[in-house]
N, C-alpha and C. Protein backbone atom coordinates (compact mmCIF):
# COMPACT_ATOMS: atom_id res chain seq x y z
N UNK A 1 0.84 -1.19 0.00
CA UNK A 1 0.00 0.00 0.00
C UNK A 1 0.88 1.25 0.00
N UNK A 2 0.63 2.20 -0.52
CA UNK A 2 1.15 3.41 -0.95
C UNK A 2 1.43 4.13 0.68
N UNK A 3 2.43 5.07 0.56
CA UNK A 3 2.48 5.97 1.76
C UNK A 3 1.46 7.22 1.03
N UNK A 4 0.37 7.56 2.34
CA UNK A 4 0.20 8.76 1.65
C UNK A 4 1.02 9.84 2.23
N UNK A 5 0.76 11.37 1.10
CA UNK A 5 1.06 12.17 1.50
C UNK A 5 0.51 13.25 1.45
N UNK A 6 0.60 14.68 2.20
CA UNK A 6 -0.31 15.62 2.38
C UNK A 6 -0.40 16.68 1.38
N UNK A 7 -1.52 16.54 0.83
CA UNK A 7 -2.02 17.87 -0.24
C UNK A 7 -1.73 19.30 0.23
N UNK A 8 -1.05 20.14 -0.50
CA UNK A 8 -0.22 21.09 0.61
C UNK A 8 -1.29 22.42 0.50
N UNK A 9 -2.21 22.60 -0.50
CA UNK A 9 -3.49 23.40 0.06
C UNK A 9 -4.52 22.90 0.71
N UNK A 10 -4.85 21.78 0.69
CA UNK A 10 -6.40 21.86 1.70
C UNK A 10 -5.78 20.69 2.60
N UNK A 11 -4.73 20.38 2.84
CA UNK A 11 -4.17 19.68 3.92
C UNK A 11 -4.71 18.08 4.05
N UNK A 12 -5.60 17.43 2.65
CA UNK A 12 -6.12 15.90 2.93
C UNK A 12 -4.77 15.03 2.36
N UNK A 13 -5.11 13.79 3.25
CA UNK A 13 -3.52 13.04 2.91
C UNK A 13 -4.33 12.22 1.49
N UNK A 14 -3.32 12.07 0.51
CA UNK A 14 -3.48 11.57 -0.88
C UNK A 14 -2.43 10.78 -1.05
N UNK A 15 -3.03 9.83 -2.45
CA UNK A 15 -1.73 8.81 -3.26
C UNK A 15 -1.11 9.83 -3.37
N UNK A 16 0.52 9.60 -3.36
CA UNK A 16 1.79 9.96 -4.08
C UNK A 16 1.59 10.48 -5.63
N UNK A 17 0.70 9.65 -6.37
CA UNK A 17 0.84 10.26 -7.35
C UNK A 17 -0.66 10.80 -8.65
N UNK A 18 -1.50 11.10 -6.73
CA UNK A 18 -2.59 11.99 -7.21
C UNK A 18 -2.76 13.27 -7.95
N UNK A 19 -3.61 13.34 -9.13
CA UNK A 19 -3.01 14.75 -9.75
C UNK A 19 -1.53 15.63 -9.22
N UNK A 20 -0.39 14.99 -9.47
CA UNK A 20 0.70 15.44 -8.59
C UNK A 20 1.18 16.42 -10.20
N UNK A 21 2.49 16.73 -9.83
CA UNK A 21 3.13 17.73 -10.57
C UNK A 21 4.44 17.87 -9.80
N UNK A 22 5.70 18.14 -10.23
CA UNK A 22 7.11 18.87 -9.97
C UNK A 22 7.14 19.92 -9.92
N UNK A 23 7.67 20.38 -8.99
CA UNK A 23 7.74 21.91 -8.76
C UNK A 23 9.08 22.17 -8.27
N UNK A 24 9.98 23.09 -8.36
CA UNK A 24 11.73 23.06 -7.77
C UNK A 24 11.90 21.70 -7.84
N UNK A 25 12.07 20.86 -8.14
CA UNK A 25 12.46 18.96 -8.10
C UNK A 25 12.08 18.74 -7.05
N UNK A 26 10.80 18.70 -6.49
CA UNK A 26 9.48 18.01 -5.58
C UNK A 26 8.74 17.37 -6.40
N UNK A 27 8.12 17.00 -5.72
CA UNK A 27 6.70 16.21 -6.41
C UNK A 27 5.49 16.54 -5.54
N UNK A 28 4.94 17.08 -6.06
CA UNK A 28 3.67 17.26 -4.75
C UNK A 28 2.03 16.92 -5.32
N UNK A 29 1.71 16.21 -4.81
CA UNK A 29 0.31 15.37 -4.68
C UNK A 29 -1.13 16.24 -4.55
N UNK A 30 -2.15 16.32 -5.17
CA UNK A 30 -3.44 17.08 -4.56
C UNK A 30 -4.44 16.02 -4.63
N UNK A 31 -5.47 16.05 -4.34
CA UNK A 31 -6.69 15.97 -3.96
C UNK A 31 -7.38 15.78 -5.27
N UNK A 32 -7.59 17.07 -5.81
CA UNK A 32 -8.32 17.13 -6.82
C UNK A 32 -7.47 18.35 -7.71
N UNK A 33 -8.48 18.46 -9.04
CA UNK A 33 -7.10 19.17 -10.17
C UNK A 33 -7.40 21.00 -9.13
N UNK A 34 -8.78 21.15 -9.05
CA UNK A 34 -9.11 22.78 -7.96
C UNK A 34 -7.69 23.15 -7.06
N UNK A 35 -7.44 21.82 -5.91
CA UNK A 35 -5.80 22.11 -5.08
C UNK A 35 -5.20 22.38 -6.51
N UNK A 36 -4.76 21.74 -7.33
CA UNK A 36 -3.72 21.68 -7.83
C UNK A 36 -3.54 22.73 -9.01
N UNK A 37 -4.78 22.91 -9.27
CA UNK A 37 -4.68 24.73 -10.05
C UNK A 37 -4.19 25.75 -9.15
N UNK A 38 -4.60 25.81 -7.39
CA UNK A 38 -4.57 27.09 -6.87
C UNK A 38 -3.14 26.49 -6.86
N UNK A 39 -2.64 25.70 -6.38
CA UNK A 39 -1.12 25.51 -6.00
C UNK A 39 -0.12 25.89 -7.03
N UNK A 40 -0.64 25.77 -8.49
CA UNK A 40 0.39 25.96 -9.58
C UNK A 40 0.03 27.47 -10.10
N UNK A 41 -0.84 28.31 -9.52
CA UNK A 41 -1.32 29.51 -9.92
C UNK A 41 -0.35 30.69 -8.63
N UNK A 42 -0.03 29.89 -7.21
CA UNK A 42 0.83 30.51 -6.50
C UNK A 42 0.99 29.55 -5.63
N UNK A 43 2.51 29.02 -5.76
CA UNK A 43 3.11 27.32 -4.70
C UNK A 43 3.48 28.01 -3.73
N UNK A 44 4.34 29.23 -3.69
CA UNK A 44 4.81 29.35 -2.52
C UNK A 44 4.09 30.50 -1.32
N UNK A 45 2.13 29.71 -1.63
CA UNK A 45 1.24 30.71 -0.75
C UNK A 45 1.56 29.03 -0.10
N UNK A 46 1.86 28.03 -0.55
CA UNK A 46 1.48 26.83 0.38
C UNK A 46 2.71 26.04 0.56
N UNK A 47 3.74 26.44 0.31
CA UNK A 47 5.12 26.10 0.30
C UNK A 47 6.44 26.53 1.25
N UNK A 48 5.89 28.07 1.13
CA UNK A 48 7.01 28.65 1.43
C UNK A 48 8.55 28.71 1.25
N UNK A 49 9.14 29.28 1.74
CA UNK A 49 10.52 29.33 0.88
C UNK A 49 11.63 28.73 2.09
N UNK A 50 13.09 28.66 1.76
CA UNK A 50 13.92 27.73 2.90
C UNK A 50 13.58 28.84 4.21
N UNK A 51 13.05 28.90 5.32
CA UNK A 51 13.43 30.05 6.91
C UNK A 51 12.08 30.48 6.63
N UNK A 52 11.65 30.83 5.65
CA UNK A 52 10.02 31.08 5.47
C UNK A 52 8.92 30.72 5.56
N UNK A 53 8.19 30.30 6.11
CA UNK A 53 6.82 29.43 6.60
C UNK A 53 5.80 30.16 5.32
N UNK A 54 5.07 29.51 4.70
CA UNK A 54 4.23 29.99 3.63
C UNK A 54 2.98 30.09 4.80
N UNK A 55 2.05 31.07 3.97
CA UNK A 55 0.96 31.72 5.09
C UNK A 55 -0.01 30.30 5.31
N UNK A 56 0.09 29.44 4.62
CA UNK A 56 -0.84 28.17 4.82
C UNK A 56 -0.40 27.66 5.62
N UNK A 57 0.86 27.55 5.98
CA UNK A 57 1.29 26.39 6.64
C UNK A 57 1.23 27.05 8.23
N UNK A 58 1.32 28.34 7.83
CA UNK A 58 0.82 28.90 9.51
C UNK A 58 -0.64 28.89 10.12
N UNK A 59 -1.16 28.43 8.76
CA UNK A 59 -2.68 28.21 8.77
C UNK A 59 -3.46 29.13 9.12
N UNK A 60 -3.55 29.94 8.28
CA UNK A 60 -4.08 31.36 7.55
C UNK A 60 -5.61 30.59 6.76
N UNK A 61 -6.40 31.69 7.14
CA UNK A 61 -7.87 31.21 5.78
C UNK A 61 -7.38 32.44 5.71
N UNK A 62 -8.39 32.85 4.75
CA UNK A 62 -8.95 34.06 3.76
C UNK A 62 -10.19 33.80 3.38
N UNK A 63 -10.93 33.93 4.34
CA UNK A 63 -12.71 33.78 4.71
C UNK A 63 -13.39 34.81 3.73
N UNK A 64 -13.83 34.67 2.65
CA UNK A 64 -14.65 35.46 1.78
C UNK A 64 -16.08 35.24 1.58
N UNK A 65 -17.15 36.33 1.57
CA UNK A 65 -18.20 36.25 1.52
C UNK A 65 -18.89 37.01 0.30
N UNK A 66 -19.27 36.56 -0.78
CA UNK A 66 -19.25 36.76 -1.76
C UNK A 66 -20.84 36.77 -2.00
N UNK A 67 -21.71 37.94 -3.12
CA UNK A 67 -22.94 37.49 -3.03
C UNK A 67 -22.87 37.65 -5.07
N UNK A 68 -23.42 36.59 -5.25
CA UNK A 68 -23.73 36.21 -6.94
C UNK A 68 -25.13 37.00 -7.37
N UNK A 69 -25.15 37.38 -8.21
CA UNK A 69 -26.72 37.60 -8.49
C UNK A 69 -26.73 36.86 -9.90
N UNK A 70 -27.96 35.91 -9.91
CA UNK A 70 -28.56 35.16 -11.18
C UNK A 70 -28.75 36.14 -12.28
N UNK A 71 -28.78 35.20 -13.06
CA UNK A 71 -29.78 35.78 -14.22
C UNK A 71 -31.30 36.25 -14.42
N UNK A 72 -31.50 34.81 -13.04
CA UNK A 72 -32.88 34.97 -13.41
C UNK A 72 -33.21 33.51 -11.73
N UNK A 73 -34.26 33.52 -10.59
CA UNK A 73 -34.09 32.66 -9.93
C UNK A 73 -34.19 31.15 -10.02
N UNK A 74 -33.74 29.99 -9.25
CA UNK A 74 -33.57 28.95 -9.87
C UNK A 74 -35.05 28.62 -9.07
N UNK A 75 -35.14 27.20 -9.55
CA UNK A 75 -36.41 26.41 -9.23
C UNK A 75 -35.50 25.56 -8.04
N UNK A 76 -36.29 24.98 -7.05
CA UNK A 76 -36.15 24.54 -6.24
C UNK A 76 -34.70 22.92 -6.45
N UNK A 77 -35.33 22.67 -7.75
CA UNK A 77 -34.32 21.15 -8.21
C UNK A 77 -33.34 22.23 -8.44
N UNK A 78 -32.68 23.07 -9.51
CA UNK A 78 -31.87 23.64 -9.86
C UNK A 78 -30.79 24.38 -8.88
N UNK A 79 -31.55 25.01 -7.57
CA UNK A 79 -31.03 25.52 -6.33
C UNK A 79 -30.72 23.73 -5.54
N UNK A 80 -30.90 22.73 -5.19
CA UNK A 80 -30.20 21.61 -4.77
C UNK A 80 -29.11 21.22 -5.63
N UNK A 81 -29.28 21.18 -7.10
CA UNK A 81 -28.39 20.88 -7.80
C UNK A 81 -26.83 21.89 -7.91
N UNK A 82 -27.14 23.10 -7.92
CA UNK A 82 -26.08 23.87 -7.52
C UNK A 82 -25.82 23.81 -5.96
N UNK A 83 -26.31 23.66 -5.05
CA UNK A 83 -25.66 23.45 -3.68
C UNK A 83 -24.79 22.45 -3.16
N UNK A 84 -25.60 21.08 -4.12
CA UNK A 84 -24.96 19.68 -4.72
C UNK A 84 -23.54 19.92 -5.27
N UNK A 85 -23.37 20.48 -6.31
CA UNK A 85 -22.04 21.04 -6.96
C UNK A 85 -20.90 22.00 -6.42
N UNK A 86 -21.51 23.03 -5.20
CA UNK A 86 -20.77 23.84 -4.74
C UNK A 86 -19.95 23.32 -3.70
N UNK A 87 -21.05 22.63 -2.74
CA UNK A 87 -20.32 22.19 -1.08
C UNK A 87 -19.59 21.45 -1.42
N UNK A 88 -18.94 20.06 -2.21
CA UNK A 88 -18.08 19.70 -2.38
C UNK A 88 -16.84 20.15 -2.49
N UNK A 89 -16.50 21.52 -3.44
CA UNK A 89 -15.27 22.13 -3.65
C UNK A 89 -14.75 22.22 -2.48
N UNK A 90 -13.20 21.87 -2.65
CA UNK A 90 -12.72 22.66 -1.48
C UNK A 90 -12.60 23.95 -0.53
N UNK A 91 -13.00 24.25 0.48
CA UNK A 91 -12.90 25.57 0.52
C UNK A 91 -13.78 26.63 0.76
N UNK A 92 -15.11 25.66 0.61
CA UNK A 92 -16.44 26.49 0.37
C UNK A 92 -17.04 25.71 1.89
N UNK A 93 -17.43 26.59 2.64
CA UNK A 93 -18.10 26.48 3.89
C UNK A 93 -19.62 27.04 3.64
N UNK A 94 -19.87 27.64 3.09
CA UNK A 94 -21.48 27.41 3.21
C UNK A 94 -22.09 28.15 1.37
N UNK A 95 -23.11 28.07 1.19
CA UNK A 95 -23.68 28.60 -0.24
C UNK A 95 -25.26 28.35 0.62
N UNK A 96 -26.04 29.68 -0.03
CA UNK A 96 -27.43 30.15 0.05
C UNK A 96 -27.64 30.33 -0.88
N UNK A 97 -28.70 30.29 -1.13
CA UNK A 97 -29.42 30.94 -2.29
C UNK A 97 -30.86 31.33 -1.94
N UNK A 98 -30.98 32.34 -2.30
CA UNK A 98 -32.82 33.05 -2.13
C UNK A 98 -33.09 33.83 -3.17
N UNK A 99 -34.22 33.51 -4.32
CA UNK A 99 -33.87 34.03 -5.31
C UNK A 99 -32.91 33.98 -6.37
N UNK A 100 -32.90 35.17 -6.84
CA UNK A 100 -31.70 35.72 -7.83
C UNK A 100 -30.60 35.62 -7.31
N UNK A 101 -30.40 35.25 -5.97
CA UNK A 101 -28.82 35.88 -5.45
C UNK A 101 -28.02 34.54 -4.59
N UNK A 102 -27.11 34.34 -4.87
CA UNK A 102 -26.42 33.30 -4.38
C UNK A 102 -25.45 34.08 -3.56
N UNK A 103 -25.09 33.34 -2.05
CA UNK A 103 -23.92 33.94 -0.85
C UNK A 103 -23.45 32.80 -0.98
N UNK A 104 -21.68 32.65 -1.06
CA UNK A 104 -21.47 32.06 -0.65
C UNK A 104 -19.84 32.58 0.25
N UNK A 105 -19.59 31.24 1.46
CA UNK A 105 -18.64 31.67 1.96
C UNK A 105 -17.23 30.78 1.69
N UNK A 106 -16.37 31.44 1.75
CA UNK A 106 -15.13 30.09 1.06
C UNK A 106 -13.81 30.87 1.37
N UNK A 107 -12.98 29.81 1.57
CA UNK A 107 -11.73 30.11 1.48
C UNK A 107 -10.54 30.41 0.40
N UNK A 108 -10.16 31.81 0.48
CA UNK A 108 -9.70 32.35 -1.05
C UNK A 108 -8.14 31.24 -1.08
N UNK A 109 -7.49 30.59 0.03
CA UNK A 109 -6.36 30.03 0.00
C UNK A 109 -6.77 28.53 -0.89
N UNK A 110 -8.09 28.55 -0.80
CA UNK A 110 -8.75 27.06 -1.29
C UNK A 110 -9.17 27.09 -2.25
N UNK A 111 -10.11 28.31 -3.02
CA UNK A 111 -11.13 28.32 -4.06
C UNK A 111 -11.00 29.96 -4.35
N UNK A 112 -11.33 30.19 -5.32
CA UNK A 112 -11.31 31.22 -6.00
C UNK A 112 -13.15 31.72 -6.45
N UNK A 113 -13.22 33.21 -6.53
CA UNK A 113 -14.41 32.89 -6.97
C UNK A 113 -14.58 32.45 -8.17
N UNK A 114 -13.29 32.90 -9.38
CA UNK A 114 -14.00 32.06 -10.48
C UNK A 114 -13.37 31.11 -10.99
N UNK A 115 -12.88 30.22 -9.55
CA UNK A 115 -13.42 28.68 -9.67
C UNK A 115 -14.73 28.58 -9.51
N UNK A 116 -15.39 29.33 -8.62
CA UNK A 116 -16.76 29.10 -8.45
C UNK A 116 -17.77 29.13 -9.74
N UNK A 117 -17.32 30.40 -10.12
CA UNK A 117 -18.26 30.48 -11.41
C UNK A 117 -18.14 29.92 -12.60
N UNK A 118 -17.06 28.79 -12.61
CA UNK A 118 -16.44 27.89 -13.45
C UNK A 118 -17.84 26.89 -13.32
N UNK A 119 -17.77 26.46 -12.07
CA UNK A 119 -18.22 25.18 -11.46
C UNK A 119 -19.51 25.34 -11.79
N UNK A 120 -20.45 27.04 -11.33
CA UNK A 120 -21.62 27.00 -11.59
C UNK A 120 -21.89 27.01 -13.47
N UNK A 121 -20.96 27.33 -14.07
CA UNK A 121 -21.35 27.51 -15.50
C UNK A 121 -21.12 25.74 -16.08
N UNK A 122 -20.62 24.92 -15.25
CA UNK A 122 -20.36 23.97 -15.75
C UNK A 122 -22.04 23.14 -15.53
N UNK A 123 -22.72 23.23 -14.52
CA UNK A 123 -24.18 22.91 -14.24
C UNK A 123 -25.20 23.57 -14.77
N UNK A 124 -24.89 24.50 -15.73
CA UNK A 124 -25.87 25.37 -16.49
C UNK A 124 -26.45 26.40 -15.16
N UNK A 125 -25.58 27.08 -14.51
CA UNK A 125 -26.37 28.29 -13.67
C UNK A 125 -25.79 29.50 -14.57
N UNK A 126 -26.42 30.35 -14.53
CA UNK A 126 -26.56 31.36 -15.35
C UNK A 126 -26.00 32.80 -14.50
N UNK A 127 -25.23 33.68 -14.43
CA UNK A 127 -24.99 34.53 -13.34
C UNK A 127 -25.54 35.71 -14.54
N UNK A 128 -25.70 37.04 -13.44
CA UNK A 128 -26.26 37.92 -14.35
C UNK A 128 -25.50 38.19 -15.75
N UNK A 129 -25.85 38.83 -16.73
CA UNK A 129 -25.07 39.31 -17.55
C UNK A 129 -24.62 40.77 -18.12
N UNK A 130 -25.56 41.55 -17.10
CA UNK A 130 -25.50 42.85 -17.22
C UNK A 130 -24.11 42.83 -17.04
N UNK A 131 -23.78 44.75 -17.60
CA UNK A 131 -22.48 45.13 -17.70
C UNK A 131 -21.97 45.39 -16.49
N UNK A 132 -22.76 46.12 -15.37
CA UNK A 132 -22.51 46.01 -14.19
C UNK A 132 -22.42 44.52 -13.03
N UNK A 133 -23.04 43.91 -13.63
CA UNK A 133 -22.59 42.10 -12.70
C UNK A 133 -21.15 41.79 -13.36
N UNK A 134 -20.94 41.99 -14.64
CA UNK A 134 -19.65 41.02 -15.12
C UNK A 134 -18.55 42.44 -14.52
N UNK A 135 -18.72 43.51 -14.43
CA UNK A 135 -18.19 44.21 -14.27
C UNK A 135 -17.47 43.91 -12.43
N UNK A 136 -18.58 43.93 -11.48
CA UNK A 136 -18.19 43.78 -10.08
C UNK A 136 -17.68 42.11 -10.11
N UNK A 137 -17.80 41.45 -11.13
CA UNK A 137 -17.08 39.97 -10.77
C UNK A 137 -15.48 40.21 -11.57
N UNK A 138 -15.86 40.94 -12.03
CA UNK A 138 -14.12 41.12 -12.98
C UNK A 138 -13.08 42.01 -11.85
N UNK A 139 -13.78 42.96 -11.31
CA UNK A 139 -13.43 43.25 -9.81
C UNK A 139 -12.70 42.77 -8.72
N UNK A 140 -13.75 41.40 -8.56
CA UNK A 140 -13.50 40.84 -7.83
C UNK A 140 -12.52 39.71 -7.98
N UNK A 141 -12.42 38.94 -8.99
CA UNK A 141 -11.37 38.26 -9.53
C UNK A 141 -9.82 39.11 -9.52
N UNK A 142 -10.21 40.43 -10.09
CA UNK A 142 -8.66 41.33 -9.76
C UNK A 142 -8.31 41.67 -8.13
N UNK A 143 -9.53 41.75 -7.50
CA UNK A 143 -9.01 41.78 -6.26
C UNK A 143 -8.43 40.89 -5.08
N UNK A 144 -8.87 39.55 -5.70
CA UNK A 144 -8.30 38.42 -5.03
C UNK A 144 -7.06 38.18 -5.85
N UNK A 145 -6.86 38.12 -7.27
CA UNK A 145 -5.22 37.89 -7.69
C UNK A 145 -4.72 38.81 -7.17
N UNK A 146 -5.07 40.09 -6.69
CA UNK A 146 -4.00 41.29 -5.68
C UNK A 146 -3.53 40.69 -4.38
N UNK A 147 -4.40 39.92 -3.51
CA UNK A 147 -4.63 39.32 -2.16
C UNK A 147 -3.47 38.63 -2.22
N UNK A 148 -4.04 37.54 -3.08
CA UNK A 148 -3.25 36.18 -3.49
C UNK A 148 -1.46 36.72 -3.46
N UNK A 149 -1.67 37.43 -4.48
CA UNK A 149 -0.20 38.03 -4.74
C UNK A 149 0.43 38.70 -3.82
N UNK A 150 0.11 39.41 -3.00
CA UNK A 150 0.28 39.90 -1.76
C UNK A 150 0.95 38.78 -0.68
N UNK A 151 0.31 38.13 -0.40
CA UNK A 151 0.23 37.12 0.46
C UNK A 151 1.42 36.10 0.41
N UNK A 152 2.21 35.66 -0.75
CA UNK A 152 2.92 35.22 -1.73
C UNK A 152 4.20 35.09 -0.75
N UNK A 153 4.95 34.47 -0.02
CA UNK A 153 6.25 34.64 0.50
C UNK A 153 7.07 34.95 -0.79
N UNK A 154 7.91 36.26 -0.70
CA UNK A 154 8.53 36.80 -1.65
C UNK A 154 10.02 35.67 -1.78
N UNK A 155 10.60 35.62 -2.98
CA UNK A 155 11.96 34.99 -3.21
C UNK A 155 12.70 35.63 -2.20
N UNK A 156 13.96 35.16 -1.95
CA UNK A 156 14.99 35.78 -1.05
C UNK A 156 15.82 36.46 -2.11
N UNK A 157 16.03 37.47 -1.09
CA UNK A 157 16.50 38.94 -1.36
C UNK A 157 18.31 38.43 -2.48
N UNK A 158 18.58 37.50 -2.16
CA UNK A 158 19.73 36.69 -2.50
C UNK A 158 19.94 35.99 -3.85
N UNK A 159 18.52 35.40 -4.40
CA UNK A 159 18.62 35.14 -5.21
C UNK A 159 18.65 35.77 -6.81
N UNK A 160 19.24 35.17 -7.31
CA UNK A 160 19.50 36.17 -8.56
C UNK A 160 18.69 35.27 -9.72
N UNK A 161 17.76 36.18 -10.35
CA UNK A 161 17.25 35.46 -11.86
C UNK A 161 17.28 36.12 -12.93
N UNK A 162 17.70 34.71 -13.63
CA UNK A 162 17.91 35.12 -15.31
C UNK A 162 17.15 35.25 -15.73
């Protein structure tokens, strides 16, 4: 039997060579491809560098509360079926819906919102399309790659790149 080992964003122990990938000559293992996009989109938010503790590993969330507005409201099957699809992701601690408007709460170190709106467009949910909805989600996507990037244990001051 395999040793497992620990998925270095949402912390579940996995096969060795679960959606894995090389990174600096590591090998590191996820869960599902969601870990393994946020991890290859920024490794050293969950890595950190040699003397550097990455902010995950100090075990940091980034608790976001996000509210969606539909297109149009779902029917009762359609609102289970997206709640069905959401709570699974990693990262996501709760999703409402009333109406037109979906809350949900999640962890930006775990999920992104548009992983989220990946996930809901993949179940046929519809988010508004006005210029002002795509507008405050384009927003919001720039304001979490700012976070994200922020957050980032910087290279050492030492190293030199070509």
């Amino acid at each position: 039997m395999d040793n497992l080992v620990v998925d270095p964003v949402c912390g579940m122990q996995v096969k060795p060579n679960h959606y894995s990938v090389e990174y600096l000559q590591v090998r590191y293992s996820f869960c599902s491809q969601q870990c393994q996009e946020r991890f290859l989109a920024n490794p050293h938010l969950y890595i950190g560098r040699p003397g550097m503790k990455a902010p995950k590993q100090t075990g940091l969330e980034l608790v976001k509360r996000r509210r969606l507005r539909l297109d149009q409201p779902l029917s009762a099957i359609e609102e289970g079926k997206l709640i069905a699809a959401l709570q699974p992701m990693m990262g996501i601690q709760s999703v409402e819906v009333s109406g037109d408007c979906i809350e949900i709460n999640y962890d930006l170190l775990q999920a992104t919102a548009a992983q989220i709106e990946e996930k809901m467009a993949e179940i046929g949910v519809q988010l508004g399309a006005g210029w002002t909805d795509r507008l405050r989600r384009a927003f919001v996507h720039y304001e979490e790659e700012c976070e994200i990037g922020n957050l980032e244990v910087p290279p050492d001051k030492h190293t030199h790149r070509h």
